[in-house]
C-alpha atoms as a PDB file:
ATOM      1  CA  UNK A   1      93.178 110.567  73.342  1.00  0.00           C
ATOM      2  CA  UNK A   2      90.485 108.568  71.494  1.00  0.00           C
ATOM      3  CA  UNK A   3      90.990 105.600  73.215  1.00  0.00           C
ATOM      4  CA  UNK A   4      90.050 107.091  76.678  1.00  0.00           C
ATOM      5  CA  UNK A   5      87.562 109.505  75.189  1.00  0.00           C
ATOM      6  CA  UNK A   6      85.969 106.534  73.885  1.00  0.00           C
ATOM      7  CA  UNK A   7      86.376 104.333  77.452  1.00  0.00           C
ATOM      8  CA  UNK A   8      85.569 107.734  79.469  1.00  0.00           C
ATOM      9  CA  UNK A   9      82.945 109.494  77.889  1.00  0.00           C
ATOM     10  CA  UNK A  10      83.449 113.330  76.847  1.00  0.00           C
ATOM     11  CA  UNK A  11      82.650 115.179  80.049  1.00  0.00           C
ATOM     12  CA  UNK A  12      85.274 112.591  82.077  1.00  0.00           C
ATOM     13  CA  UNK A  13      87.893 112.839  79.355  1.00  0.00           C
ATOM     14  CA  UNK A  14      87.783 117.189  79.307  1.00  0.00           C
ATOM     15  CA  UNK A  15      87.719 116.864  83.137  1.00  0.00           C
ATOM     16  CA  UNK A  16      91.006 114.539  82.331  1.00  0.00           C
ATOM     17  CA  UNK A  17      92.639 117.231  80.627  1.00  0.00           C
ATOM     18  CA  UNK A  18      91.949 119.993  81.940  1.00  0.00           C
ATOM     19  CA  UNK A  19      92.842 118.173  85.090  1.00  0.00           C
ATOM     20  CA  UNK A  20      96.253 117.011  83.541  1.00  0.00           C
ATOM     21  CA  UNK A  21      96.684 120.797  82.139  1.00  0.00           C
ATOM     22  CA  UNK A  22      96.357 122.013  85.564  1.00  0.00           C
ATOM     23  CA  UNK A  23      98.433 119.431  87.792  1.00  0.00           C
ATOM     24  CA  UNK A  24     101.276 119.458  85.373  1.00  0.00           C
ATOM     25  CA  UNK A  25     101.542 123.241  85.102  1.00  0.00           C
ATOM     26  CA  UNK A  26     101.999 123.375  89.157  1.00  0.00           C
ATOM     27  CA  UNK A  27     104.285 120.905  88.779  1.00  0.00           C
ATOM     28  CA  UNK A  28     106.635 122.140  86.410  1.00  0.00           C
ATOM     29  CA  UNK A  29     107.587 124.853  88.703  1.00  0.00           C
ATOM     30  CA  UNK A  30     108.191 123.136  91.335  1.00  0.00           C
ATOM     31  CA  UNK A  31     109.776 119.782  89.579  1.00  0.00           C
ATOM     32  CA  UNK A  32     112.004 122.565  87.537  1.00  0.00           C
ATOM     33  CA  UNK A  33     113.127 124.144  91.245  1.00  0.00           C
ATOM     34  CA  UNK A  34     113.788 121.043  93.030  1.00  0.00           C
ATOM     35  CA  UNK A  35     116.055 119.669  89.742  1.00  0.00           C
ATOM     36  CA  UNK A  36     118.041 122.850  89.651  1.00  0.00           C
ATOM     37  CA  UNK A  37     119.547 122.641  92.723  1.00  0.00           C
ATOM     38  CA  UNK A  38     120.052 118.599  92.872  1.00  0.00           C
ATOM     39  CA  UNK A  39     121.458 118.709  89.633  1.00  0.00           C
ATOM     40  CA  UNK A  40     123.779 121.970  90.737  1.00  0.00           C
ATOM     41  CA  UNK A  41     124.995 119.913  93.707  1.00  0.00           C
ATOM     42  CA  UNK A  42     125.613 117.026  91.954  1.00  0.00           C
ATOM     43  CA  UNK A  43     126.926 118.215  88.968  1.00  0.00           C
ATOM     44  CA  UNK A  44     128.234 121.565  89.750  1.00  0.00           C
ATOM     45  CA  UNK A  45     126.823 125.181  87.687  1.00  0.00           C
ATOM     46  CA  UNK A  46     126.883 124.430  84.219  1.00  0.00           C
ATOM     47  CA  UNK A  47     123.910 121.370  85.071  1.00  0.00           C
ATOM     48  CA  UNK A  48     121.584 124.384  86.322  1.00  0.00           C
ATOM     49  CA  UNK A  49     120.308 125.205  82.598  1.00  0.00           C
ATOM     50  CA  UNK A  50     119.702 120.921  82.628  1.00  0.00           C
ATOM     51  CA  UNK A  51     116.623 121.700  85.150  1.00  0.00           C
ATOM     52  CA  UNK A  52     114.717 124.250  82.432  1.00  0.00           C
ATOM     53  CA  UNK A  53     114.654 126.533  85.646  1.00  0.00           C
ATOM     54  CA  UNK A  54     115.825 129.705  83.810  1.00  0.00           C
ATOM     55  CA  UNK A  55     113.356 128.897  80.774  1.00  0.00           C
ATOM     56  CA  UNK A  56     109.946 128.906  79.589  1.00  0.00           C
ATOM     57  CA  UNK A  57     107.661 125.842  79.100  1.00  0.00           C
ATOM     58  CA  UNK A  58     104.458 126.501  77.531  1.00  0.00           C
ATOM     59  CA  UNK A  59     102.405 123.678  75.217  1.00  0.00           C
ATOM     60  CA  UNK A  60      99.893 121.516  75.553  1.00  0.00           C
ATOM     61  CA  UNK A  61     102.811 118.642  75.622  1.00  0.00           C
ATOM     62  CA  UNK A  62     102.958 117.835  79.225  1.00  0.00           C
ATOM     63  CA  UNK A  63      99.461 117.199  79.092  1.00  0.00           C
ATOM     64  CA  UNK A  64     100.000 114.677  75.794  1.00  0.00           C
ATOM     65  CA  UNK A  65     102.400 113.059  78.270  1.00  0.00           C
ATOM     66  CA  UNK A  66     100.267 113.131  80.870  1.00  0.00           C
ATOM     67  CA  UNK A  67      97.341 111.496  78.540  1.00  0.00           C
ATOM     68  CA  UNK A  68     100.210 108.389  77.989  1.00  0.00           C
ATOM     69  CA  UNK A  69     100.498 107.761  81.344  1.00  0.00           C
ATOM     70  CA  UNK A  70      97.008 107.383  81.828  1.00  0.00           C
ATOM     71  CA  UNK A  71      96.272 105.581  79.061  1.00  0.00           C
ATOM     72  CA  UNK A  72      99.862 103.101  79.394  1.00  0.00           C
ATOM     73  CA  UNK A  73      98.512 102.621  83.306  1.00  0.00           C
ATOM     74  CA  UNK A  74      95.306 101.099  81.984  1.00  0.00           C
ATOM     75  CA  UNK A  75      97.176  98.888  79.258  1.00  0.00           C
ATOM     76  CA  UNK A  76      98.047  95.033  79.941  1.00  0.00           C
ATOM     77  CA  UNK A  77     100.872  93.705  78.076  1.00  0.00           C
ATOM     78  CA  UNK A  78     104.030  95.477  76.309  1.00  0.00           C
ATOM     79  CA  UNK A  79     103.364  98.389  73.904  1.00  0.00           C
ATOM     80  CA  UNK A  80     105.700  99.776  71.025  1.00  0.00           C
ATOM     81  CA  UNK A  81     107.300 102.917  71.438  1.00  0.00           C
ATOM     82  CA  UNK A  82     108.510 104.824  68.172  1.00  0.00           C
ATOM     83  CA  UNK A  83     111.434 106.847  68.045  1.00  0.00           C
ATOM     84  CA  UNK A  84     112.961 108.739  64.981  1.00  0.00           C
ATOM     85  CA  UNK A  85     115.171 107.203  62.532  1.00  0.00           C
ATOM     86  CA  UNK A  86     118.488 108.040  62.468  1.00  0.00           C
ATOM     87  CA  UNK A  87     118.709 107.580  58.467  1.00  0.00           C
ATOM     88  CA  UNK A  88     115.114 108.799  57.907  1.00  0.00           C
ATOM     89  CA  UNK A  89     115.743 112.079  58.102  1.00  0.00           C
ATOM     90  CA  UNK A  90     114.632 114.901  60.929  1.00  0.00           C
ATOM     91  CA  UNK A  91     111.114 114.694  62.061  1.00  0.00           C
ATOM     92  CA  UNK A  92     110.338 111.207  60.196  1.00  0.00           C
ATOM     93  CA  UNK A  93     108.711 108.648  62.741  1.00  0.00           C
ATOM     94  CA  UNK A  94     108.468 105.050  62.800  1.00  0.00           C
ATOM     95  CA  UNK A  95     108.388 103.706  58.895  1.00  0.00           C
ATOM     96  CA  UNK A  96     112.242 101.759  59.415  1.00  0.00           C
ATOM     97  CA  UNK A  97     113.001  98.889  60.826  1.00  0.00           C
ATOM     98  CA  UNK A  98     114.051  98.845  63.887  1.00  0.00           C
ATOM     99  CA  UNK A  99     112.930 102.512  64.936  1.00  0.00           C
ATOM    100  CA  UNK A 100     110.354 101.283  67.177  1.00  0.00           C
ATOM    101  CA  UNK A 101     111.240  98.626  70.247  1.00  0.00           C
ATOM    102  CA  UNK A 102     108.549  97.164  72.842  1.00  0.00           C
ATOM    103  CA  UNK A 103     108.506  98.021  76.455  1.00  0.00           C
ATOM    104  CA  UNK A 104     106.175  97.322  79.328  1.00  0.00           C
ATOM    105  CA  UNK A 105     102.958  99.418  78.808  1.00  0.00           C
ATOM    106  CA  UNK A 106     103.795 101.197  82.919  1.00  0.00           C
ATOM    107  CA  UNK A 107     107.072 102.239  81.327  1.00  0.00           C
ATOM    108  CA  UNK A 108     106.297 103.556  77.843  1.00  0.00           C
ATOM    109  CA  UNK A 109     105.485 107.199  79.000  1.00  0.00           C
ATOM    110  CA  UNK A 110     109.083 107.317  80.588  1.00  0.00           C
ATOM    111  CA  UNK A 111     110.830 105.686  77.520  1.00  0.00           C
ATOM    112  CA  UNK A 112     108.967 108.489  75.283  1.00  0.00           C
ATOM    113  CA  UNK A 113     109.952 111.088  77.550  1.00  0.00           C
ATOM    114  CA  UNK A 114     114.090 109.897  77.368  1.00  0.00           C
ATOM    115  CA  UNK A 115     113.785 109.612  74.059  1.00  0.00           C
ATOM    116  CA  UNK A 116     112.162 112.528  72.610  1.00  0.00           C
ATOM    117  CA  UNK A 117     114.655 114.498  75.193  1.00  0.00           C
ATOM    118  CA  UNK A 118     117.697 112.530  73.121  1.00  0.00           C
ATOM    119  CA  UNK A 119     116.091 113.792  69.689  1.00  0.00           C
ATOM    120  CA  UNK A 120     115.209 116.526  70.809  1.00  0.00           C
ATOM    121  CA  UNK A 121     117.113 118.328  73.546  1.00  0.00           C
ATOM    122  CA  UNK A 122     115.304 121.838  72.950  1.00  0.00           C
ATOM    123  CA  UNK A 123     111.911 119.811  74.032  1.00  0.00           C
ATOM    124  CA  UNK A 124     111.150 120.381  77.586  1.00  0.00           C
ATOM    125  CA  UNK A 125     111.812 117.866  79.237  1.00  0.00           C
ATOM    126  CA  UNK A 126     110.449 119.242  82.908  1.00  0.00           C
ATOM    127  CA  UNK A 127     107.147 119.650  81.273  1.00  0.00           C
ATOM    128  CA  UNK A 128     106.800 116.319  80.035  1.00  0.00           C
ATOM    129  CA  UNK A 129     108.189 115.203  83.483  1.00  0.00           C
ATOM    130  CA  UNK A 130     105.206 117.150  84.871  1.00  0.00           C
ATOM    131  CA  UNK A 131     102.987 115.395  82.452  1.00  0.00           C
ATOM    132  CA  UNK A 132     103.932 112.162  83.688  1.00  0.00           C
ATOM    133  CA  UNK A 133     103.765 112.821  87.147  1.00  0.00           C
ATOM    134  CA  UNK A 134     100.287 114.232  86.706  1.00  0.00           C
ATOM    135  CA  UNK A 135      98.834 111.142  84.705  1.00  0.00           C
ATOM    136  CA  UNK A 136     100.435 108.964  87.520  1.00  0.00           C
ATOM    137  CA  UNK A 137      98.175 111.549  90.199  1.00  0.00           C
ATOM    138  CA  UNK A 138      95.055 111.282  88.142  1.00  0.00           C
ATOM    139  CA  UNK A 139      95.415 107.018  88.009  1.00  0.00           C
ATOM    140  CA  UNK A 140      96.345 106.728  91.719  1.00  0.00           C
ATOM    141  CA  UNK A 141      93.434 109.038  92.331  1.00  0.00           C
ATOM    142  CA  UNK A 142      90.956 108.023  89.318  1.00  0.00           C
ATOM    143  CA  UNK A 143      88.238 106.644  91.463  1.00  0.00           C
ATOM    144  CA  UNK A 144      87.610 109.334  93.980  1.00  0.00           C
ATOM    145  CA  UNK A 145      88.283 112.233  91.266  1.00  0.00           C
ATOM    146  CA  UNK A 146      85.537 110.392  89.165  1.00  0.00           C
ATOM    147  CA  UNK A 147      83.051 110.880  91.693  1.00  0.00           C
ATOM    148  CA  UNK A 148      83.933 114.531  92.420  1.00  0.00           C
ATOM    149  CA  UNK A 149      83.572 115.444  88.763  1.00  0.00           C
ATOM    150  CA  UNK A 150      80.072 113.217  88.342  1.00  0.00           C
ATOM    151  CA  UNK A 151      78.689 115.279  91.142  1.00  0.00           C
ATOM    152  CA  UNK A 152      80.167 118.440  89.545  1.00  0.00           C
ATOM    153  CA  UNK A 153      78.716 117.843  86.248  1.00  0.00           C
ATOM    154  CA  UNK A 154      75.393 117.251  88.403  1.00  0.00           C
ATOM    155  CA  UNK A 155      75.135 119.795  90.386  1.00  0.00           C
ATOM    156  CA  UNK A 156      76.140 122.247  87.686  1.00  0.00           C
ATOM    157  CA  UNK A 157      73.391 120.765  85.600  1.00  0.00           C
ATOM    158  CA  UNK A 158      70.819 120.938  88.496  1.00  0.00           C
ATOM    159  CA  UNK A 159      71.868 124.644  88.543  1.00  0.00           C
ATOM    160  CA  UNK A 160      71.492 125.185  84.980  1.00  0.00           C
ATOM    161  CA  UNK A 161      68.253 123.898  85.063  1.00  0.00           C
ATOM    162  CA  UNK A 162      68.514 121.458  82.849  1.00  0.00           C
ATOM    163  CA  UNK A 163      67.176 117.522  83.474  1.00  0.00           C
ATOM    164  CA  UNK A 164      69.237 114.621  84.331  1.00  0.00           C
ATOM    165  CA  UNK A 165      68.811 111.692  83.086  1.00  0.00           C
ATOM    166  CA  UNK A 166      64.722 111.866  83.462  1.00  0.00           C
ATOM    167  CA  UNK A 167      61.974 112.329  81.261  1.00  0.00           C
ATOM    168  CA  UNK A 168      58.971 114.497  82.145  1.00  0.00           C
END
């Protein structure tokens, strides 16, 4: 999150998130709906509890993954993704060789998201779907959602009563 805090500004970056927060939790629903019954027909009953439709997801991960995509969309070049070491022991990250591997920065979100789900099969892995799907909104959408929140932040400044940008 620092990195686009820092190339954003604060006010963008909390729009960013809360924008994330809310994209991703409308999603989830509806992502966790449509998977149950593909993965029923293709799969037969016993996928159903694959789709997380008959479970709760509640965090603030989807929008972490959400915050990857956005920030992976706006890097050149590969990035390193780490994963947990299989001789390291639960919950240690990244200190082995070999438990990190580069990808293409577009793809890192989506490597993250298979591989925390293989660690981690309890994670929800709809919710960091959402996540994803919501960063990939806010980039496709990033220049005409920065000019609605400018003029948000303006006008609810204006009301407020305080001064923009001008000194008396």
């Amino acid at each position: 999150g620092i990195q686009l805090e820092s190339d954003m500004g604060s006010d963008q970056f909390l729009a960013l998130v809360l924008l994330l927060w809310g994209t991703a939790h409308l999603l989830i629903p509806l992502l966790s709906y449509a998977m149950r019954f593909y993965l029923v027909d293709v799969f037969g009953s016993t996928a159903a509890a694959w789709s997380g439709y008959e479970s709760c997801a509640v965090g603030f991960s989807a929008v972490l993954f959400g915050l990857k995509a956005v920030l992976h969309a706006r890097s050149p070049g590969p990035t390193r993704v780490n994963f947990p070491s299989l001789f390291g022991g639960l919950g240690y990250w990244g200190a082995h060789p070999g438990s990190s591997i580069n990808v293409p920065a577009q793809w890192a979100a989506w490597v993250e998201l298979f591989i925390s789900s293989a660690f981690n099969p309890s994670a929800s892995f709809v919710g960091h779907l959402a996540g994803i799907v919501a960063g990939i909104v806010y980039v496709q959408l990033e220049t005409p959602l920065r000019a609605v929140v400018s003029t948000g932040r303006e006008a609810l400044l204006t009301l407020l009563g305080l001064k923009i940008g001008r000194s008396s």
